[in-house]
Protein backbone atom coordinates (compact mmCIF):
# COMPACT_ATOMS: atom_id res chain seq x y z
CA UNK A 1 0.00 0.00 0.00
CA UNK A 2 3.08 2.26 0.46
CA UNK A 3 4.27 2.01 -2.31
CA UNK A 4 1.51 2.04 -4.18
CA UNK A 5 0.83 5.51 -2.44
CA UNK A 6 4.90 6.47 -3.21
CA UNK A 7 4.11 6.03 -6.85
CA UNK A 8 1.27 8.21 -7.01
CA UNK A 9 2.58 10.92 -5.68
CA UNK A 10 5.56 10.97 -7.85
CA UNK A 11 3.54 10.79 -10.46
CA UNK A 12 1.57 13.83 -9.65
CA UNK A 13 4.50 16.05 -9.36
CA UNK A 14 5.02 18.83 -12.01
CA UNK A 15 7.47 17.88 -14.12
CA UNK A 16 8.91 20.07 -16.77
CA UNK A 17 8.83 18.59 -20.45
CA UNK A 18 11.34 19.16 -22.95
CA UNK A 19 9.68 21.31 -25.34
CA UNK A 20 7.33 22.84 -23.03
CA UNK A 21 9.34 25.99 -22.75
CA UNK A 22 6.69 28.39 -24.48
CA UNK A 23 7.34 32.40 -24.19
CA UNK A 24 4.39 35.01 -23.77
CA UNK A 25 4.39 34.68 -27.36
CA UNK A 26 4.17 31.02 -27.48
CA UNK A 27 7.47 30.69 -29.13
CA UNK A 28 9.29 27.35 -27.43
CA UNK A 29 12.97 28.75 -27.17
CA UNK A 30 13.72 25.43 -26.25
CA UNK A 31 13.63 24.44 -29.97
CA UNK A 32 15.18 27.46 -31.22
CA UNK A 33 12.18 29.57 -31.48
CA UNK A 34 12.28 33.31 -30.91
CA UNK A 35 9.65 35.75 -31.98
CA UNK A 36 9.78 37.98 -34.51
CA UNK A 37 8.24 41.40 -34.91
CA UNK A 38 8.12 41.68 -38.73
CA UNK A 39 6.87 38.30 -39.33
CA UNK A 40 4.63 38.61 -36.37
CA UNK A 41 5.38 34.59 -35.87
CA UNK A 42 7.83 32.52 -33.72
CA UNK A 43 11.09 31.77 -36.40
CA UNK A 44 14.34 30.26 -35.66
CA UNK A 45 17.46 32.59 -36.08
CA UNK A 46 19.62 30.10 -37.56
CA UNK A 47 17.34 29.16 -40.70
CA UNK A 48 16.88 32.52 -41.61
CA UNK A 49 17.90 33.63 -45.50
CA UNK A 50 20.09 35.99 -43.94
CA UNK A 51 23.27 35.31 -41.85
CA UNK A 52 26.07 37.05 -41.46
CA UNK A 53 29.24 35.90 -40.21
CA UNK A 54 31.25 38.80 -37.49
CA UNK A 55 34.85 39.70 -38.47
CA UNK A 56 35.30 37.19 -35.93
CA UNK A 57 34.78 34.32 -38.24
CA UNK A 58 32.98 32.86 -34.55
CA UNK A 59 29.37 35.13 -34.01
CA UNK A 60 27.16 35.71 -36.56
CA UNK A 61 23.54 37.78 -36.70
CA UNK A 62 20.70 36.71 -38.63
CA UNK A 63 18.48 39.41 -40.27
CA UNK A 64 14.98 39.57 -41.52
CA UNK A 65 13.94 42.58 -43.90
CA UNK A 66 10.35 44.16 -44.21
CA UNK A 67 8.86 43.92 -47.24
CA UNK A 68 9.26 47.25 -48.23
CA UNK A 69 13.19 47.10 -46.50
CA UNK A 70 12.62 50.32 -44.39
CA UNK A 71 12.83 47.68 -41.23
CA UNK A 72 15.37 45.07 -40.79
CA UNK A 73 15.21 42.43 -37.62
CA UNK A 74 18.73 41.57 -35.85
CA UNK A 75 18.86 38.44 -33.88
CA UNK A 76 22.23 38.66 -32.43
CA UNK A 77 24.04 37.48 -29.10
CA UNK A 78 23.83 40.83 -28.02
CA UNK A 79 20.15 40.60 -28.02
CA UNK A 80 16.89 41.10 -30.49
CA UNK A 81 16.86 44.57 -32.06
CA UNK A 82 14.37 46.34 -34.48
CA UNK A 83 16.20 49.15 -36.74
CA UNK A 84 15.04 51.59 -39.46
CA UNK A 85 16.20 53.37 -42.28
CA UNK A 86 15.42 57.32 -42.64
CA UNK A 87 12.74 57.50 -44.32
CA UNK A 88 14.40 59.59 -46.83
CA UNK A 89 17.57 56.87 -47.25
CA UNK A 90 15.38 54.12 -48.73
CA UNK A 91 18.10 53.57 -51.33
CA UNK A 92 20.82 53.80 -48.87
CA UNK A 93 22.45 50.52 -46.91
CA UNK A 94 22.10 51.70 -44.03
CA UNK A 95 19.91 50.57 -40.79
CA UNK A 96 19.91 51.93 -37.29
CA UNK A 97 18.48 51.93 -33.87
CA UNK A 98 20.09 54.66 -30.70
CA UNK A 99 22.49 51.29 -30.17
CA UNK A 100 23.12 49.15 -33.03
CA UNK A 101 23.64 49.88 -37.12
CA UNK A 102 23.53 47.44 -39.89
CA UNK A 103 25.53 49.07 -43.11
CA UNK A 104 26.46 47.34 -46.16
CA UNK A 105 29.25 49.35 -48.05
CA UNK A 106 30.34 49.51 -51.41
CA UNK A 107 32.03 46.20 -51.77
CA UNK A 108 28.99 44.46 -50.43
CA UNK A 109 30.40 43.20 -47.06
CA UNK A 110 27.75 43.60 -44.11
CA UNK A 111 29.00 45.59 -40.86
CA UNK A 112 27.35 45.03 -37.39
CA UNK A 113 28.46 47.53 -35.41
CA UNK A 114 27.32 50.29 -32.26
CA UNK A 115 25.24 53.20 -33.46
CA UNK A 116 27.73 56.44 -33.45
């Protein structure tokens, strides 16, 4: 009778399953998932079209674009950040928050680098 009483109470314990790590989003970061503002879904950083690799050759961001490319989404390991282009440098390479820019210059390389 003990045990059977053991058992049961084990089993009625909250036990945290592997996958069953959901944000207030409902984004399981377990799995990889972090939300994203643009795509106003749950994506995975690492599958995105865009990655680019630090001078480093070790960290890399991955970036999603609006549709319209005033907007571009940073997942990096210095956090999640939303940046914008001036609305009057839509043809320019150039997007920015008050921290962070994303540039691409004239040979095509990406920077990631603090805002000035």
């Amino acid at each position: 009778m003990a045990v059977l009483l053991l058992m049961i109470a084990c089993r009625s314990s909250k036990q945290q399953l592997v996958g069953n790590d959901r944000d207030a989003h409902g984004c399981i970061g377990s799995a990889g998932y972090q939300w994203s503002e643009l795509q106003q879904n749950c994506v995975r950083p690492f599958e995105l079209p865009l990655i680019i690799k630090h001078s480093d050759s070790i960290t890399q961001i991955a970036v999603l674009f609006s549709a319209d490319s005033s907007k571009a989404e940073v997942f990096a390991i210095e956090g999640h950040f939303m940046l914008q282009r001036k609305p009057n440098q839509i043809q320019s390479h150039l997007w920015k928050n008050s921290k962070m820019q994303l540039n691409k210059n004239d040979r095509g390389n990406w920077i990631w680098e603090k805002s000035n």
